[in-house]
N, C-alpha and C. Protein backbone atom coordinates (compact mmCIF):
# COMPACT_ATOMS: atom_id res chain seq x y z
N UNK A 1 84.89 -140.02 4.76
CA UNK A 1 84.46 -138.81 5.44
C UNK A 1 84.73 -137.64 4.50
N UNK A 2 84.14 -136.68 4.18
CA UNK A 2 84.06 -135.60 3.72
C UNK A 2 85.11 -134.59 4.29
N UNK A 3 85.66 -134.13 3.68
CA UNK A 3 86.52 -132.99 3.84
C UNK A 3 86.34 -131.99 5.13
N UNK A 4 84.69 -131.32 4.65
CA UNK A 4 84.14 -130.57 5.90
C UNK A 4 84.07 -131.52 6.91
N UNK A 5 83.35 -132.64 6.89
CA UNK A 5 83.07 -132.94 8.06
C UNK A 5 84.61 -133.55 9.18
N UNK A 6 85.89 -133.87 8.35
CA UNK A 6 86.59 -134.30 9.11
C UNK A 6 87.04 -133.02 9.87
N UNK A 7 87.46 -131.75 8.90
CA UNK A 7 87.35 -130.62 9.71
C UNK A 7 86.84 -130.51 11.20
N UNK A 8 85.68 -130.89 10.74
CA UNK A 8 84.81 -130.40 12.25
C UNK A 8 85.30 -131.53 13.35
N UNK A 9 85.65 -132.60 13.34
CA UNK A 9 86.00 -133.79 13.81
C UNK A 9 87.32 -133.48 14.52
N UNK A 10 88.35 -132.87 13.60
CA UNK A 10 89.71 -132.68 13.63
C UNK A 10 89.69 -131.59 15.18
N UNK A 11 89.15 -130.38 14.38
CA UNK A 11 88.99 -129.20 15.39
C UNK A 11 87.96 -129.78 16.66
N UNK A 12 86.93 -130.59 16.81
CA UNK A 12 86.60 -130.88 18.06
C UNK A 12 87.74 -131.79 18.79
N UNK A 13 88.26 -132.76 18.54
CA UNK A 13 89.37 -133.19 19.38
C UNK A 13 89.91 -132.72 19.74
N UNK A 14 90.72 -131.51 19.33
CA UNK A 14 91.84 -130.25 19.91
C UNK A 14 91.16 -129.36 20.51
N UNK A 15 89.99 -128.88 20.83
CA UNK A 15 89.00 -128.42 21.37
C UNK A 15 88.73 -129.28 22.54
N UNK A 16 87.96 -130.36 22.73
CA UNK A 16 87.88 -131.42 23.66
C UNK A 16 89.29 -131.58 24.79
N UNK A 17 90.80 -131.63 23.75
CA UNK A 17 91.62 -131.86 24.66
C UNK A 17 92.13 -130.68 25.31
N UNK A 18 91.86 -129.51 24.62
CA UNK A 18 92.21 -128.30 25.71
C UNK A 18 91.78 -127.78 26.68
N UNK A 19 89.96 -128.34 26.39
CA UNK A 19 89.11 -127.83 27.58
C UNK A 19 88.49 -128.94 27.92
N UNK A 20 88.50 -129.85 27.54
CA UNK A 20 87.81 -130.75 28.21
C UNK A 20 86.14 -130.82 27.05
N UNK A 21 85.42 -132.25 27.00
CA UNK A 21 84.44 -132.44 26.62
C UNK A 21 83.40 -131.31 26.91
N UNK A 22 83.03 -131.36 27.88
CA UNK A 22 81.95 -130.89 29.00
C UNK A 22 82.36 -128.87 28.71
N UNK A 23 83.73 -128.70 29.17
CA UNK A 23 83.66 -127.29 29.01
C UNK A 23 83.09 -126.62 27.33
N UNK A 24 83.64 -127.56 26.41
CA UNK A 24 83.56 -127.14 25.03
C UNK A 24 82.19 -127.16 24.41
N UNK A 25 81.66 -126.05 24.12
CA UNK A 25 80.41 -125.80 23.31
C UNK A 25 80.41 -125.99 21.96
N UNK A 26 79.21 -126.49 21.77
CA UNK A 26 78.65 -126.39 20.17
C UNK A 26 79.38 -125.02 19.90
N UNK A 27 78.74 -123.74 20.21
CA UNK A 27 79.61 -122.45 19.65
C UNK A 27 81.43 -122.75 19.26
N UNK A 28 81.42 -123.24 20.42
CA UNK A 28 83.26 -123.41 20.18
C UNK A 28 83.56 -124.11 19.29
N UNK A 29 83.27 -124.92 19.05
CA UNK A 29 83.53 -126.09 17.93
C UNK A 29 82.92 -125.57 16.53
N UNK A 30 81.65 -124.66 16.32
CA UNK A 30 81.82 -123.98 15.17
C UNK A 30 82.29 -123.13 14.38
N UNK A 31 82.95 -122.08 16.30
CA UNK A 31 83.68 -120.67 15.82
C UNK A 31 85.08 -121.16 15.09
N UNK A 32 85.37 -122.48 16.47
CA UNK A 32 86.78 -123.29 15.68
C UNK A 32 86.95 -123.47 13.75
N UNK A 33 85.68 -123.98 14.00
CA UNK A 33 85.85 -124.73 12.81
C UNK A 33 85.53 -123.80 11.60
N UNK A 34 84.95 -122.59 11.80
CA UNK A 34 84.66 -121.73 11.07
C UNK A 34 83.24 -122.31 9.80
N UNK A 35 82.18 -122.92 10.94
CA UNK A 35 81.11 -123.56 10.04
C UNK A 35 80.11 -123.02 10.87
N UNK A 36 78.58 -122.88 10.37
CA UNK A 36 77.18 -122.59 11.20
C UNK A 36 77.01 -123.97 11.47
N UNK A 37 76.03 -123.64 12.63
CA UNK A 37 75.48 -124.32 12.99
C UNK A 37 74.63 -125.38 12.40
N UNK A 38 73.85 -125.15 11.47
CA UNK A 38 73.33 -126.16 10.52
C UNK A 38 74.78 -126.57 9.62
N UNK A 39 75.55 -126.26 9.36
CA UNK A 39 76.28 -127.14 8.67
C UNK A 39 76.66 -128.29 9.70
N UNK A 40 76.82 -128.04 11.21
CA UNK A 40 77.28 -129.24 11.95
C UNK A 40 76.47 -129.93 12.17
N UNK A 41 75.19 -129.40 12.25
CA UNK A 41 74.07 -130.36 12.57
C UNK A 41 73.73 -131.46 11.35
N UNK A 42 74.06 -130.74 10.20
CA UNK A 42 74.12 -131.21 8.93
C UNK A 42 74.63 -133.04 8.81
N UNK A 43 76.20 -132.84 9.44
CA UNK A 43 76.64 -133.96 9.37
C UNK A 43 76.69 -134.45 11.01
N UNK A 44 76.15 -133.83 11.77
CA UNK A 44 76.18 -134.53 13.00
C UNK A 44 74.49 -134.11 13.62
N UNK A 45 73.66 -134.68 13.27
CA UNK A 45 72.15 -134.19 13.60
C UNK A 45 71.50 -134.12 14.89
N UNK A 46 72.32 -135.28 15.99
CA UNK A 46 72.07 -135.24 17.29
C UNK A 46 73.03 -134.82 17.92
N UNK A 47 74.08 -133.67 17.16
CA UNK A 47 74.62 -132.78 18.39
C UNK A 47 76.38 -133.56 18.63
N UNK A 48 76.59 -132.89 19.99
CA UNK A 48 78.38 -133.52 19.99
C UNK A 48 78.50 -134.57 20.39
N UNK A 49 77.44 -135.46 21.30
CA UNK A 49 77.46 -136.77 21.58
C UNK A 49 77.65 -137.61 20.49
N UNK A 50 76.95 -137.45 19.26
CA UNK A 50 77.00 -138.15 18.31
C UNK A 50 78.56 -137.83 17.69
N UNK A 51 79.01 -136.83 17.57
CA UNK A 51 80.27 -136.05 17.35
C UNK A 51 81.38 -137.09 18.14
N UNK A 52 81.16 -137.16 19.34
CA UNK A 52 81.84 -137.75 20.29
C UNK A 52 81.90 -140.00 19.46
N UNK A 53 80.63 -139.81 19.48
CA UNK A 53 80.83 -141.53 19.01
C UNK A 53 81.46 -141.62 17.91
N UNK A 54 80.86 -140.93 17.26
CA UNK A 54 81.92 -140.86 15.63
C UNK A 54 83.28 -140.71 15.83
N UNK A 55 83.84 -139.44 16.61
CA UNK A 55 85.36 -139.76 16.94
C UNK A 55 85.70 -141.48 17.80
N UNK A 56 84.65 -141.79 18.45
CA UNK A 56 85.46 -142.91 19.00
C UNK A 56 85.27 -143.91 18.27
N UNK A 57 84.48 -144.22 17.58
CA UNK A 57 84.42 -145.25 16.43
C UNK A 57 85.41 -145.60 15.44
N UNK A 58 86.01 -143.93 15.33
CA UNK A 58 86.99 -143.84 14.07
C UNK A 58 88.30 -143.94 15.04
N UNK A 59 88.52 -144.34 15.89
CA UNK A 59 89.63 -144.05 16.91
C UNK A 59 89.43 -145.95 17.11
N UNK A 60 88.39 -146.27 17.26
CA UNK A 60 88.51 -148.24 17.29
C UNK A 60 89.31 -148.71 16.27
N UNK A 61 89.11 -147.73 15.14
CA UNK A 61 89.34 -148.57 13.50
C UNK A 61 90.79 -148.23 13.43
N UNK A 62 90.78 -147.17 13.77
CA UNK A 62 92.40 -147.04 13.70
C UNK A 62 93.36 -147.43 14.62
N UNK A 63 92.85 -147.63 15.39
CA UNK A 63 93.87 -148.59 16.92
C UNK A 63 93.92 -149.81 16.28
N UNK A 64 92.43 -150.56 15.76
CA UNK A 64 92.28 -151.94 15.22
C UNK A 64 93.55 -152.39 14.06
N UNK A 65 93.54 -151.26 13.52
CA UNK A 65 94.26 -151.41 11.95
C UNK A 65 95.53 -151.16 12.37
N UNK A 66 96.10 -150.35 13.14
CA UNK A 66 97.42 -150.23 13.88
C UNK A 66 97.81 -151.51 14.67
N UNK A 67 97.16 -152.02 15.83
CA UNK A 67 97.45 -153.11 15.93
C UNK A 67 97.51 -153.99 15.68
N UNK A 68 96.54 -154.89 14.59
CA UNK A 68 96.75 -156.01 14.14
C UNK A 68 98.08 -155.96 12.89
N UNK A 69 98.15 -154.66 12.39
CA UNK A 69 99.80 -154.96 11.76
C UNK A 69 100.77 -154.92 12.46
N UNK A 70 100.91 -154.25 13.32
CA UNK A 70 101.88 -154.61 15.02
C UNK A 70 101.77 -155.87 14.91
N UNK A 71 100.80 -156.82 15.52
CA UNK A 71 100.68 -157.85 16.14
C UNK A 71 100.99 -159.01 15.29
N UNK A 72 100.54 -158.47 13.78
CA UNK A 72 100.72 -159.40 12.87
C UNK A 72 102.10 -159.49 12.48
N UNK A 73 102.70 -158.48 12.31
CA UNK A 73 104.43 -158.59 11.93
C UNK A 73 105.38 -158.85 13.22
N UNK A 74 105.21 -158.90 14.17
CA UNK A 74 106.09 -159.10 15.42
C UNK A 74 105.74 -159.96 16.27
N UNK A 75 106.78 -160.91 16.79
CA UNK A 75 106.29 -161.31 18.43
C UNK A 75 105.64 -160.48 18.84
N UNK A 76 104.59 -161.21 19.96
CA UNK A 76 104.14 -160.32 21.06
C UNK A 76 105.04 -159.79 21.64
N UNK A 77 106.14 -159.80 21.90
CA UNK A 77 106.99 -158.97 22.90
C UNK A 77 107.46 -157.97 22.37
N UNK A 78 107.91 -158.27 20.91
CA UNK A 78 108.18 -157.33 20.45
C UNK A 78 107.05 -156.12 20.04
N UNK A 79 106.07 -156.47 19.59
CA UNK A 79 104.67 -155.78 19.26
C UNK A 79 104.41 -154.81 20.65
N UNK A 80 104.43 -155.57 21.61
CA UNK A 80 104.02 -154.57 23.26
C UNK A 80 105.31 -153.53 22.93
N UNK A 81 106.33 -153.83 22.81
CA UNK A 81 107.35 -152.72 23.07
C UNK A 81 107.38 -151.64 22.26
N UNK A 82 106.70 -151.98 21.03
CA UNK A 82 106.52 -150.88 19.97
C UNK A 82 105.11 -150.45 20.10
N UNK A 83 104.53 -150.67 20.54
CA UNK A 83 103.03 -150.42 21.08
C UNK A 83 103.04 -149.39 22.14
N UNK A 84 103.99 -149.83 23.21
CA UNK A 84 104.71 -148.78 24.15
C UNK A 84 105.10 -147.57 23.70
N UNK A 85 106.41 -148.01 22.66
CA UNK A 85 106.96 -146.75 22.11
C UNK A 85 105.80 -146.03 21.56
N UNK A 86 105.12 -146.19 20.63
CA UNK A 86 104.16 -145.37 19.87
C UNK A 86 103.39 -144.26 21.07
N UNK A 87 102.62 -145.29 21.69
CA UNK A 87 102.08 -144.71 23.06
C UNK A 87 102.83 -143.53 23.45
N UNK A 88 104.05 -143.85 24.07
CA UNK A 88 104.63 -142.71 24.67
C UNK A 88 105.17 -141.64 23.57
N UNK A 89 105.70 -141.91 22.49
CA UNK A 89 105.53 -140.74 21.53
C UNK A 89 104.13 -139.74 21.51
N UNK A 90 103.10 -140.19 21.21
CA UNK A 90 102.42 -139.88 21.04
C UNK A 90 101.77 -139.07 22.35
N UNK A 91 102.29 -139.13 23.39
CA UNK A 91 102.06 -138.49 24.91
C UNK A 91 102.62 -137.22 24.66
N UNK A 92 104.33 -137.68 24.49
CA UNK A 92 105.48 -136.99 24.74
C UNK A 92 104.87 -135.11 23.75
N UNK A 93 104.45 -136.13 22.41
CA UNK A 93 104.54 -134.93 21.07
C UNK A 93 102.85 -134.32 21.22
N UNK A 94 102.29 -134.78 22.44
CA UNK A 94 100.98 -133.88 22.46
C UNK A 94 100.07 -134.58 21.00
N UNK A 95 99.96 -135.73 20.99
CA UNK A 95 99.21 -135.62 19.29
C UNK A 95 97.65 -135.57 19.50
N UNK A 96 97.07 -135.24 18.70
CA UNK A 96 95.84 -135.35 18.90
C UNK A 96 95.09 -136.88 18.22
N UNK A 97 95.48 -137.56 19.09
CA UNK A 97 95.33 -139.29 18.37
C UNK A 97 94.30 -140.08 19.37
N UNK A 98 94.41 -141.14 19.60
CA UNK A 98 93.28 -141.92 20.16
C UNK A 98 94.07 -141.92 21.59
N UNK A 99 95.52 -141.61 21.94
CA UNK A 99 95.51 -141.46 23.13
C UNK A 99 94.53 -140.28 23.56
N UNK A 100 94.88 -138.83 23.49
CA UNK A 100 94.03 -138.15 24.13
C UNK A 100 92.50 -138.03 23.81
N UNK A 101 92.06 -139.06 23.24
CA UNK A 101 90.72 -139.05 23.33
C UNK A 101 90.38 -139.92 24.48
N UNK A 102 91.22 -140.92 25.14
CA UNK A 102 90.95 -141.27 26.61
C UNK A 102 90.78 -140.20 27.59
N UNK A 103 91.23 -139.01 27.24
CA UNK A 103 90.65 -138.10 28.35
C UNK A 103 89.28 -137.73 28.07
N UNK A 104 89.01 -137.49 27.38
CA UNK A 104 87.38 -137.54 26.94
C UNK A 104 86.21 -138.39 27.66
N UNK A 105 87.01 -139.83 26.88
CA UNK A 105 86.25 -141.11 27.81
C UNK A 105 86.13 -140.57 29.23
N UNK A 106 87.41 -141.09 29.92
CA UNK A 106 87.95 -140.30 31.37
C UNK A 106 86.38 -139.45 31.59
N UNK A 107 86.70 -138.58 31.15
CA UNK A 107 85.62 -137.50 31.47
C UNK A 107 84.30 -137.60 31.46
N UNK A 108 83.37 -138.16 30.55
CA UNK A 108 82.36 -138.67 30.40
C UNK A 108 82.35 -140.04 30.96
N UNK A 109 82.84 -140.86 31.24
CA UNK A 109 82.43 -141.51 32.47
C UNK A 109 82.39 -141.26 33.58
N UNK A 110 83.17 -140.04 33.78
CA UNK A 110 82.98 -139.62 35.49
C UNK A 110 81.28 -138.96 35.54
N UNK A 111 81.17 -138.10 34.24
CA UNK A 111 79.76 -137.90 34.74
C UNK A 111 78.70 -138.69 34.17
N UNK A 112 79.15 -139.90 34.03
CA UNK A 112 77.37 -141.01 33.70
C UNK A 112 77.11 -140.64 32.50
N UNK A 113 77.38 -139.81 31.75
CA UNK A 113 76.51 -139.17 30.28
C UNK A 113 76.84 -140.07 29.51
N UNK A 114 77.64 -141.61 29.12
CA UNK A 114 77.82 -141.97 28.01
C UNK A 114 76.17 -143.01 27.67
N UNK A 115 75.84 -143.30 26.68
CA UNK A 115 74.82 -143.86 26.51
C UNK A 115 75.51 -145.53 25.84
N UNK A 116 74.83 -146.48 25.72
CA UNK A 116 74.85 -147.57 25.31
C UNK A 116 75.83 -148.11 24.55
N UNK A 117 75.73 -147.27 23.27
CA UNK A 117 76.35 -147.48 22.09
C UNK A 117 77.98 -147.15 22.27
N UNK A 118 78.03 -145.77 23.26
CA UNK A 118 79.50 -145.17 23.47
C UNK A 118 80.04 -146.29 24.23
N UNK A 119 79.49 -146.36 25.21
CA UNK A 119 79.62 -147.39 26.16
C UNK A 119 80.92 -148.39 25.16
N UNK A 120 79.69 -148.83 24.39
CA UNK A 120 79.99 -150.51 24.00
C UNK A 120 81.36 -150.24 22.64
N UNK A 121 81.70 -149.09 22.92
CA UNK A 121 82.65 -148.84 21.68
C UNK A 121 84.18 -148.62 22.87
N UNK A 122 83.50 -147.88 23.71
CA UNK A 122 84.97 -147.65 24.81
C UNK A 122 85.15 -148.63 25.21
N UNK A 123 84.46 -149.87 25.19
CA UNK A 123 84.76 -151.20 25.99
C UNK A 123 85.49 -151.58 24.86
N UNK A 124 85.08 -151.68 23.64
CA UNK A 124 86.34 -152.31 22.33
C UNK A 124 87.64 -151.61 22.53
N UNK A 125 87.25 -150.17 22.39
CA UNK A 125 88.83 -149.89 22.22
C UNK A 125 89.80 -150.70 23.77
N UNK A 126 88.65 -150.33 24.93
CA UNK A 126 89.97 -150.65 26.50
C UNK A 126 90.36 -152.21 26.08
N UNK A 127 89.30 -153.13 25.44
CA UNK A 127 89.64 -154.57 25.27
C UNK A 127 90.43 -155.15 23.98
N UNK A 128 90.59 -154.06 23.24
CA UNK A 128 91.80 -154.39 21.96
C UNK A 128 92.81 -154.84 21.81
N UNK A 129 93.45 -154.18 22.78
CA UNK A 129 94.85 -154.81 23.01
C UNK A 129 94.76 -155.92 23.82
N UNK A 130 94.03 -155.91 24.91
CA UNK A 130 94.10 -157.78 25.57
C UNK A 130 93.65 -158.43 24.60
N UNK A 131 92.86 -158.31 23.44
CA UNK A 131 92.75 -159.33 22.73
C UNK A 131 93.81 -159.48 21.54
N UNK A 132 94.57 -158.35 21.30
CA UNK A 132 95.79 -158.81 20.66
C UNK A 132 96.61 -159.37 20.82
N UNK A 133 97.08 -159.13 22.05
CA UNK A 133 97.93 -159.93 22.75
C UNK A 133 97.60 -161.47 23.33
N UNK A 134 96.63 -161.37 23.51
CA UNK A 134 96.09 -162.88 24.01
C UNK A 134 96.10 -164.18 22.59
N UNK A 135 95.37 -163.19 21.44
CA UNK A 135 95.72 -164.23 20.23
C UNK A 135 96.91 -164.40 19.92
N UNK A 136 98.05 -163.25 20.20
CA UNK A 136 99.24 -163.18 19.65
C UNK A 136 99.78 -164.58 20.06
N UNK A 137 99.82 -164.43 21.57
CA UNK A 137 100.75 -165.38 23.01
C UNK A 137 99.95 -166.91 22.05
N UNK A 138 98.99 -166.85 22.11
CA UNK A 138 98.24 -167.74 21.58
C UNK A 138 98.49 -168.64 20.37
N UNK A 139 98.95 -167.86 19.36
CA UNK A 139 99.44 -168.31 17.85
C UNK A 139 101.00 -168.73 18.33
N UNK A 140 101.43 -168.39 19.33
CA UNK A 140 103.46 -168.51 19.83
C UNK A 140 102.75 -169.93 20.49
N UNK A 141 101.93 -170.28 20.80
CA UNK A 141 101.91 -171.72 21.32
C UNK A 141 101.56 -171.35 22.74
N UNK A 142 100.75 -170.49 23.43
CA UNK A 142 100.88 -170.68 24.45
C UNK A 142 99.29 -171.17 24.68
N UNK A 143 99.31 -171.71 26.16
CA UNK A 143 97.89 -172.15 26.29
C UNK A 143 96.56 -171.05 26.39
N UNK A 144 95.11 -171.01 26.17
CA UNK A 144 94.34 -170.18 26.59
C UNK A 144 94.46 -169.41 27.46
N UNK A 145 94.37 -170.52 28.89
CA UNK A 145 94.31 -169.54 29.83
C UNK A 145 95.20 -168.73 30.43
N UNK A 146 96.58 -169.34 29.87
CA UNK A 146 97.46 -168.59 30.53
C UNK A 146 97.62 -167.32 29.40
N UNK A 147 97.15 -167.50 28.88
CA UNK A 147 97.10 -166.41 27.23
C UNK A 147 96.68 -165.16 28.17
N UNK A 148 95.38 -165.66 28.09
CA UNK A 148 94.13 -164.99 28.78
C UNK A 148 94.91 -163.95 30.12
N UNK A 149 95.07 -164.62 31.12
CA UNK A 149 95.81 -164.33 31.87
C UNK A 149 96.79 -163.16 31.90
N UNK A 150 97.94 -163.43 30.84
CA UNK A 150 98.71 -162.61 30.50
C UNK A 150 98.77 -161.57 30.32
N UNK A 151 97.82 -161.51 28.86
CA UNK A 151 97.14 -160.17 28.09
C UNK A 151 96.14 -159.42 29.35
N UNK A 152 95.66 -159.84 29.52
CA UNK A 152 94.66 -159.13 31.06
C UNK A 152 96.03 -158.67 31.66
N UNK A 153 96.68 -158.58 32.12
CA UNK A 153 97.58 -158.50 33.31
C UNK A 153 98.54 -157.10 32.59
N UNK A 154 98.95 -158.04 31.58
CA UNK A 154 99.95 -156.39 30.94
C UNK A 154 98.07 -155.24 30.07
N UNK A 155 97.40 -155.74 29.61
CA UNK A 155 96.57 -155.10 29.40
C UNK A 155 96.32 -153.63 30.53
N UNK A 156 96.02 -154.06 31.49
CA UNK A 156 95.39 -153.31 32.69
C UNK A 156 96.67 -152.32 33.52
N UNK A 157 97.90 -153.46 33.11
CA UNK A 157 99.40 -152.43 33.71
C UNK A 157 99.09 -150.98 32.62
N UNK A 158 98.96 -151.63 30.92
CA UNK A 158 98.79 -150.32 29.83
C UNK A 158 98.27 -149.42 30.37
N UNK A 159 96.72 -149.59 30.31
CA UNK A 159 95.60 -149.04 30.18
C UNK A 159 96.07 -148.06 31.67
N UNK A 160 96.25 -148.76 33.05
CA UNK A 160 96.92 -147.88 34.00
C UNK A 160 97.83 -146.74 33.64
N UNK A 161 98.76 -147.27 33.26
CA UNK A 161 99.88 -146.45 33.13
C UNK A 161 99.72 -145.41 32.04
N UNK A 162 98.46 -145.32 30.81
CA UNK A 162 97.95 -144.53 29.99
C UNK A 162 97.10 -143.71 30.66
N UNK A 163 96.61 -143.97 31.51
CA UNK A 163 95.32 -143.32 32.11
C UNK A 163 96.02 -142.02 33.04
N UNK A 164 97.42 -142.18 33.55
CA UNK A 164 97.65 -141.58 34.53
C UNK A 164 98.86 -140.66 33.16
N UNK A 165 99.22 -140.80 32.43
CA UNK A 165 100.10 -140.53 31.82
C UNK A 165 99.27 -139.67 30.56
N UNK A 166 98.28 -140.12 30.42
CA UNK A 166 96.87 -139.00 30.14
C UNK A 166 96.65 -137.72 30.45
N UNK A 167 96.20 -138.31 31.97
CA UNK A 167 95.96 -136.99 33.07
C UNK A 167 96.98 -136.17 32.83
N UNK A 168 98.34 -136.50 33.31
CA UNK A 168 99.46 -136.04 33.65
C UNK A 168 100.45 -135.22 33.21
N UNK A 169 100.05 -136.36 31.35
CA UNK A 169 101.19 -136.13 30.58
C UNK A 169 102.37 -136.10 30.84
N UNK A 170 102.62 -137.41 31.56
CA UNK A 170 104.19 -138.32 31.89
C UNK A 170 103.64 -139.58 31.49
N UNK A 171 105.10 -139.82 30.92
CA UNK A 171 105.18 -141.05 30.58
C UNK A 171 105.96 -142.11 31.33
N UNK A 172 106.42 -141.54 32.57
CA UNK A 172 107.04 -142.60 33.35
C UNK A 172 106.52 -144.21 33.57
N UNK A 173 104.83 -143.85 33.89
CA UNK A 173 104.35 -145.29 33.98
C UNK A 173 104.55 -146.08 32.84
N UNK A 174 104.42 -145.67 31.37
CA UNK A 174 104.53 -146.31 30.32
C UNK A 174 105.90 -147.09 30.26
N UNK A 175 106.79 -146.08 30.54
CA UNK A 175 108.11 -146.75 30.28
C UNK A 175 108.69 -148.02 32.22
N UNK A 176 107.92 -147.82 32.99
CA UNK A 176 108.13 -148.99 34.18
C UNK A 176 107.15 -150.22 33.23
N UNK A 177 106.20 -149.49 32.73
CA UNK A 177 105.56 -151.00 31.79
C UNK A 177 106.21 -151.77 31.03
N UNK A 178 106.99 -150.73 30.06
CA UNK A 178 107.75 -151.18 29.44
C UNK A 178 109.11 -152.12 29.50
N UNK A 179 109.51 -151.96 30.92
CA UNK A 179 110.21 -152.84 31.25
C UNK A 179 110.21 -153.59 32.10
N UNK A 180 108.63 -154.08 32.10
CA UNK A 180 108.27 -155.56 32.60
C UNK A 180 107.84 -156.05 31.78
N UNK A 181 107.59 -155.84 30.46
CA UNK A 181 106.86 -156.88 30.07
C UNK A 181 107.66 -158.24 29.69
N UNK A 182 108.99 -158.17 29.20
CA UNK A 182 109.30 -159.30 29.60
C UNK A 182 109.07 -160.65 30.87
N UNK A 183 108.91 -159.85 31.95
CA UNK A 183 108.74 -160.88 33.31
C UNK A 183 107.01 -161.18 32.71
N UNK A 184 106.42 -159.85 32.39
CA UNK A 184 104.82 -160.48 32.58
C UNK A 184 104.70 -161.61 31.10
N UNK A 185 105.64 -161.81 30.00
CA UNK A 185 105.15 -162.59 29.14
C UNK A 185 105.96 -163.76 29.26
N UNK A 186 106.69 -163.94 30.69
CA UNK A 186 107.71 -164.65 30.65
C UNK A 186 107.37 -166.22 30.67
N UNK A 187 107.31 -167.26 29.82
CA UNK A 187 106.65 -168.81 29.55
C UNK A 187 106.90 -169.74 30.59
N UNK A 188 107.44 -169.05 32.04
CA UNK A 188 108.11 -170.39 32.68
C UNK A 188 106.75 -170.07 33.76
C-alpha cells in the first residue's frame, strides 16, 4: 500500500469509529486526511464502500497472520487465552484495529448495504477463529466433530462477548469467556 493511500485508510477507521460508517462523509474523510477528492477517488474509484472492503480485507490478513502464529506456537488453550488477552487490550486501549472495525460491520449490516463480496469477507473474518481452533483441538488429537463442536461453541461465546464489548466498550464479557474456556475445551 502506498503511503498516501494508507493515510486515507488509517484516518477513515478513526473517522468510521467516532461517528460511525453511515454518519462519516467522503468530505470528512478528505478534510481528515487532508487529500481532494480525486486523489481518493484515485486510489479508491468506487467511493467508501470500496474503502470499507479494502479495510476489511486488510483486517482478514492481519487477524489471519496473527492467529495462525497464536495457534501455531501454543495449545489451543493457551492460544484462546492470549487471543482473549489481545482482544481485551485492544478494547481497553481504544485501538483502532480489526476489533473496532466490527462496529462498522455491526453497522452496515443493520442497514442491508453490504454487497456480496463484503459479505463474503465478514463471514471469513467471524469464521477465523472457529477454524483455528477447530484445526488446533484437531492436531491435539481430538476428534472432528467434537473439534467442530467446540470451536463453534467458544467461537460464538467470542464473537458475543466482542460484539457487546464493541458496542459498550467493556470488557467484562471477554474476561467471563475467558474463564470458561477451560470447561468449553475440556476432553472428558
Amino acid at each position: 500500500m502506498k503511503p498516501r493511500q494508507e493515510h486515507i485508510v488509517n484516518t477513515s477507521i478513526k473517522l468510521f469509529n467516532q461517528h460511525g460508517y453511515f454518519r462519516t462523509t467522503m468530505a470528512d474523510i478528505n478534510r481528515a486526511a487532508g487529500v481532494s477528492k480525486g486523489v481518493f477517488y484515485h486510489y479508491f474509484p468506487e467511493g467508501k464502500k470500496e474503502l470499507m472492503r479494502y479495510v476489511l480485507k486488510m483486517t482478514l490478513v492481519k487477524q489471519r497472520e496473527f492467529e495462525e502464529h497464536l495457534f501455531n506456537t501454543n495449545r489451543t488453550v493457551d492460544a484462546v487465552h492470549l487471543l482473549i488477552k489481545t482482544l481485551r487490550q485492544e478494547i481497553v486501549a481504544g485501538n483502532d484495529t480489526s476489533v473496532h472495525v466490527g462496529v462498522v460491520i455491526l453497522e452496515m449490516a443493520e442497514d442491508h448495504s453490504l454487497d456480496a463480496a463484503t459479505v463474503e469477507t465478514c463471514r471469513e473474518i467471524f469464521e477465523l477463529t472457529e477454524h483455528m481452533i477447530q484445526m488446533s483441538l484437531m492436531a491435539e488429537g481430538l476428534p472432528e466433530v467434537v473439534a467442530i463442536q467446540k470451536s463453534q461453541m467458544l467461537n460464538l461465546s467470542l464473537k458475543g462477548a466482542l460484539s457487546i464489548g464493541i458496542s459498550a466498550l467493556v470488557v467484562d464479557y471477554l474476561d467471563v469467556v475467558d474463564r470458561t474456556v477451560e470447561t468449553i475445551l475440556d476432553r472428558s
